[in-house]
N, C-alpha and C. Protein backbone atom coordinates (compact mmCIF):
# COMPACT_ATOMS: atom_id res chain seq x y z
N UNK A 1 0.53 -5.74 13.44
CA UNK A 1 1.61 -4.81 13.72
C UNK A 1 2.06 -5.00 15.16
N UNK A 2 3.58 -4.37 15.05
CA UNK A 2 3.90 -4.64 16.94
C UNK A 2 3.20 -3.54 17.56
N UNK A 3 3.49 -4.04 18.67
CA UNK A 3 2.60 -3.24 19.91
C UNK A 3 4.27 -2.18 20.17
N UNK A 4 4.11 -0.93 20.12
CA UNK A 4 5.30 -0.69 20.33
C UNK A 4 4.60 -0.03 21.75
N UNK A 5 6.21 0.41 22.56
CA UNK A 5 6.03 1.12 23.85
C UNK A 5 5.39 2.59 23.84
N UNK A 6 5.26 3.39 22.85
CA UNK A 6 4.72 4.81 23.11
C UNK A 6 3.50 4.88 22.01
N UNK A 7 2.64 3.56 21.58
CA UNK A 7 1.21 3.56 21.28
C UNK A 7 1.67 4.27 19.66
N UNK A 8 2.59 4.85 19.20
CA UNK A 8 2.37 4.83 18.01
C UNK A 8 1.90 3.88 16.94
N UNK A 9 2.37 2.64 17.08
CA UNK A 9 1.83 2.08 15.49
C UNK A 9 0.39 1.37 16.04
N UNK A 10 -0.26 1.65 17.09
CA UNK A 10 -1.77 1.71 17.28
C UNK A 10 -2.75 2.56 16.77
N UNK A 11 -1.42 3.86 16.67
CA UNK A 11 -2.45 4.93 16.25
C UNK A 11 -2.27 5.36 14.90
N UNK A 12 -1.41 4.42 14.18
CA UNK A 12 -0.72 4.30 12.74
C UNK A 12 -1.61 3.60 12.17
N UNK A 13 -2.34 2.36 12.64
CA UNK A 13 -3.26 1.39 12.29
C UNK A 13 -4.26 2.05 12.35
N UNK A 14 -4.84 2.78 13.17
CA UNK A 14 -6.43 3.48 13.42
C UNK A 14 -6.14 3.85 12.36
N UNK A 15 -5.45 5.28 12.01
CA UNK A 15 -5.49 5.92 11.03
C UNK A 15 -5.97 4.81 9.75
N UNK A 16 -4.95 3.88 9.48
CA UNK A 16 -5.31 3.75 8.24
C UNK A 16 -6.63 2.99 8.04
N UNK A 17 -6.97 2.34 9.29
CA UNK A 17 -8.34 1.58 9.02
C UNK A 17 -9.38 2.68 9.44
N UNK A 18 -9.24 3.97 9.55
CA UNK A 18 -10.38 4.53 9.13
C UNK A 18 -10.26 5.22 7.93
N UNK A 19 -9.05 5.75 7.14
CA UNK A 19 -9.05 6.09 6.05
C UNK A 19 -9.34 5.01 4.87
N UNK A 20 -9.22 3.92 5.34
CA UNK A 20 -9.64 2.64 3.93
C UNK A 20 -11.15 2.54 4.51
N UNK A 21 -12.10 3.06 5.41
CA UNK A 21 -13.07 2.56 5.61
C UNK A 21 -13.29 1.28 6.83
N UNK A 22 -12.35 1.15 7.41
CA UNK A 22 -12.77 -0.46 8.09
C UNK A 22 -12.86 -0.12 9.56
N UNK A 23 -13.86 -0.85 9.71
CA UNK A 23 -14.38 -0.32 11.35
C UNK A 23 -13.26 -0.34 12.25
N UNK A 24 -13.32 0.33 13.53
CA UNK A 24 -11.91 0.45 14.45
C UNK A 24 -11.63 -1.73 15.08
N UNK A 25 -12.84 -2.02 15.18
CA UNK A 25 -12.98 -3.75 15.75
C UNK A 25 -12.69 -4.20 14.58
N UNK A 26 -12.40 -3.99 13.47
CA UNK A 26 -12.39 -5.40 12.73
C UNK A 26 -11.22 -5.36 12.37
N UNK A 27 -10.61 -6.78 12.51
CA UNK A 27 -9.49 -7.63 12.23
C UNK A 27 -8.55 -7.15 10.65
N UNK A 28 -8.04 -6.16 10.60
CA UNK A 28 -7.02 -6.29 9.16
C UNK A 28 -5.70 -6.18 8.95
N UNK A 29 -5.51 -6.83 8.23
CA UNK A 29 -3.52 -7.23 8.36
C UNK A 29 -3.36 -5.95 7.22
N UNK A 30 -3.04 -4.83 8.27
CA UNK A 30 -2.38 -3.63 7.89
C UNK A 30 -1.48 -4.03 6.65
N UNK A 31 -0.50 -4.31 7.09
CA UNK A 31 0.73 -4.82 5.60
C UNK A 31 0.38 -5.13 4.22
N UNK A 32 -0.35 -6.40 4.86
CA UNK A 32 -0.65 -7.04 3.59
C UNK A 32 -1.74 -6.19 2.75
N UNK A 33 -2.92 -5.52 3.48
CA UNK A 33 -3.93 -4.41 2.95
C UNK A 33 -3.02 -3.47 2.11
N UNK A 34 -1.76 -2.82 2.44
CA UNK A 34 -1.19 -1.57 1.94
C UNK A 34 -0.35 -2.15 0.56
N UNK A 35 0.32 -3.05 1.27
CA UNK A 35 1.14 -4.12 -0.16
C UNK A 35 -0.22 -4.18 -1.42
N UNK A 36 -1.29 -4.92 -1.25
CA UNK A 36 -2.41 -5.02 -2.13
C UNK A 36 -2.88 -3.64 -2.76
N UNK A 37 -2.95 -2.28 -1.95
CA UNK A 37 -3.41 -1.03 -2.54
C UNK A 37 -2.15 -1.02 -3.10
N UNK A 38 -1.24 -0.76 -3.02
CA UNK A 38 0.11 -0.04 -4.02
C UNK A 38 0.39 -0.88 -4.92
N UNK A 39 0.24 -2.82 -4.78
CA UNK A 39 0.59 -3.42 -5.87
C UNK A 39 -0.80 -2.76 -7.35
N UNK A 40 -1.94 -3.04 -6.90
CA UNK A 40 -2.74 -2.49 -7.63
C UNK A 40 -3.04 -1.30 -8.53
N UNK A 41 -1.79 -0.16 -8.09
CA UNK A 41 -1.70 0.85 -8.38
C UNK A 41 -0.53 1.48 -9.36
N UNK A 42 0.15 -0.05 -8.90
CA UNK A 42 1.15 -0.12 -9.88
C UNK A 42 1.09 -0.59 -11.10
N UNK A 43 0.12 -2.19 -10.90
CA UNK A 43 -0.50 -2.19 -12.01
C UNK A 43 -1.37 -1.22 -12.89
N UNK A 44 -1.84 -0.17 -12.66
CA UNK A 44 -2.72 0.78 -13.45
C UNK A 44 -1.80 1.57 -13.92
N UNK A 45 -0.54 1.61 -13.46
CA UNK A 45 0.20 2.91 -13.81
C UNK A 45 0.70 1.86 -15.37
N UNK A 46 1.10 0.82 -14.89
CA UNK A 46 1.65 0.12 -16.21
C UNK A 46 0.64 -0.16 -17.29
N UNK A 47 -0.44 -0.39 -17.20
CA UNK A 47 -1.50 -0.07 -17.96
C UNK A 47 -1.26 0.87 -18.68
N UNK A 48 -1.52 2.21 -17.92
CA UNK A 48 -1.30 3.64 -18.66
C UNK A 48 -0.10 3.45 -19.65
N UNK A 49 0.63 2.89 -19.39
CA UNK A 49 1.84 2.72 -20.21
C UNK A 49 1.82 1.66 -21.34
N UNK A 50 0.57 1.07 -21.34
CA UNK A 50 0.38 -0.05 -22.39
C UNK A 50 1.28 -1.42 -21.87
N UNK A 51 1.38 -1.74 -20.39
CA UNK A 51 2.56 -2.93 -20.64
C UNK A 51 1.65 -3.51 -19.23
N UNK A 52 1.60 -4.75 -19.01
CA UNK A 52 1.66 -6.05 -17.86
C UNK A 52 2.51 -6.11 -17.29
N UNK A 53 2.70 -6.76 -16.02
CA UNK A 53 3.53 -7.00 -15.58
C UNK A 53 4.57 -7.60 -16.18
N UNK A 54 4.30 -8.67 -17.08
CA UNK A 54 5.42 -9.87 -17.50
C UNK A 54 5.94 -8.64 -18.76
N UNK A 55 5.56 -7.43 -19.31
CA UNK A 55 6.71 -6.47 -20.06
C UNK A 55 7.10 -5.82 -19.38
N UNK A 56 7.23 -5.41 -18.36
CA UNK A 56 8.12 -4.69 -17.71
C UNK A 56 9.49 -5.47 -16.64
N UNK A 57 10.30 -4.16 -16.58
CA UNK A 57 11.18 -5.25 -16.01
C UNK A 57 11.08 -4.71 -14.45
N UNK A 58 12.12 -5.26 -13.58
CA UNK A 58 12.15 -4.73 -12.11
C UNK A 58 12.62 -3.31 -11.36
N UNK A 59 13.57 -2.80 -12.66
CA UNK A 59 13.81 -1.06 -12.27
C UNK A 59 12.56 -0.39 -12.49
N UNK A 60 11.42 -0.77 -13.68
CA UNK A 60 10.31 -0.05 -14.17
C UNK A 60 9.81 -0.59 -13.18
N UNK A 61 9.46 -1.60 -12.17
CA UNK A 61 8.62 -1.47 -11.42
C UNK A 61 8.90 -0.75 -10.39
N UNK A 62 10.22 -0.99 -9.43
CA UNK A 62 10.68 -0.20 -8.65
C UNK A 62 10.04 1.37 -9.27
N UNK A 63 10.63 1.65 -10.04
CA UNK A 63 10.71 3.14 -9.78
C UNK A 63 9.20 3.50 -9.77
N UNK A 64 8.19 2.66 -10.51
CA UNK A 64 6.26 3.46 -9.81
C UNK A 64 5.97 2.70 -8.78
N UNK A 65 6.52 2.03 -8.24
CA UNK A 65 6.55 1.53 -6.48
C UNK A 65 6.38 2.35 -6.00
N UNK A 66 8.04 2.98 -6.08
CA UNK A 66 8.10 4.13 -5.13
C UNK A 66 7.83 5.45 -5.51
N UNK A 67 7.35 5.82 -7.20
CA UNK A 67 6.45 7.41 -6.87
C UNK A 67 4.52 6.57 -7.00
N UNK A 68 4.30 5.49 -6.47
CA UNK A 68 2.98 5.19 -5.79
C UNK A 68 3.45 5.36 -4.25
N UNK A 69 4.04 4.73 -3.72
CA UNK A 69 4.35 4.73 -2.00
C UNK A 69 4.81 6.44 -2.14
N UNK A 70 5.14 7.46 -2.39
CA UNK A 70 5.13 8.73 -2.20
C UNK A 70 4.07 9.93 -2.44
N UNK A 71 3.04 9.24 -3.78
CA UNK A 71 1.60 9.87 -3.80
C UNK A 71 0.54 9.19 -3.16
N UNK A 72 0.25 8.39 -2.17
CA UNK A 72 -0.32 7.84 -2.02
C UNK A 72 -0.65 7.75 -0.20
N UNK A 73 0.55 7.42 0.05
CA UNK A 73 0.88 7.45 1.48
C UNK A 73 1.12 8.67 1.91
C-alpha cells in the first residue's frame, strides 16, 4: 500500500493484519489478501445457490461482490 502523508493507510493495514491474524512484522500484500477473502466468499455464496463460477454470469457475480464487500468489510 502507499505510504500516504497523514499515516492513514498504515493504520488501515495494521488494522487488517491484526484482524486476519498476521503479526504487525510480517510481510502481506493487503490487496491481494482482501481480493482472495471476498473472491472466496463469493464462491460460497454461489454454492449456496447450487452454481460455479462457469454458471453464473458477471451481473450475478457483481451483485454478491458487492453485498460480500458490504458484510464483510
Amino acid at each position: 500500500m502507499e505510504k500516504s502523508n497523514n499515516g492513514k493507510t498504515e493504520k488501515i493495514e495494521k488494522y487488517i493484519k491484526t484482524l486476519a491474524g498476521f503479526k504487525e512484522d510480517e510481510a502481506v500484500n493487503i490487496p491481494k489478501y482482501l481480493y482472495n477473502f471476498l473472491h472466496k466468499k463469493v464462491e460460497k455464496e454461489l454454492k449456496k445457490r447450487g452454481k460455479e463460477f462457469s454458471d453464473s454470469n458477471l451481473e450475478e457475480m457483481d451483485e454478491i461482490w458487492n453485498e460480500v464487500k458490504k458484510s464483510s468489510i
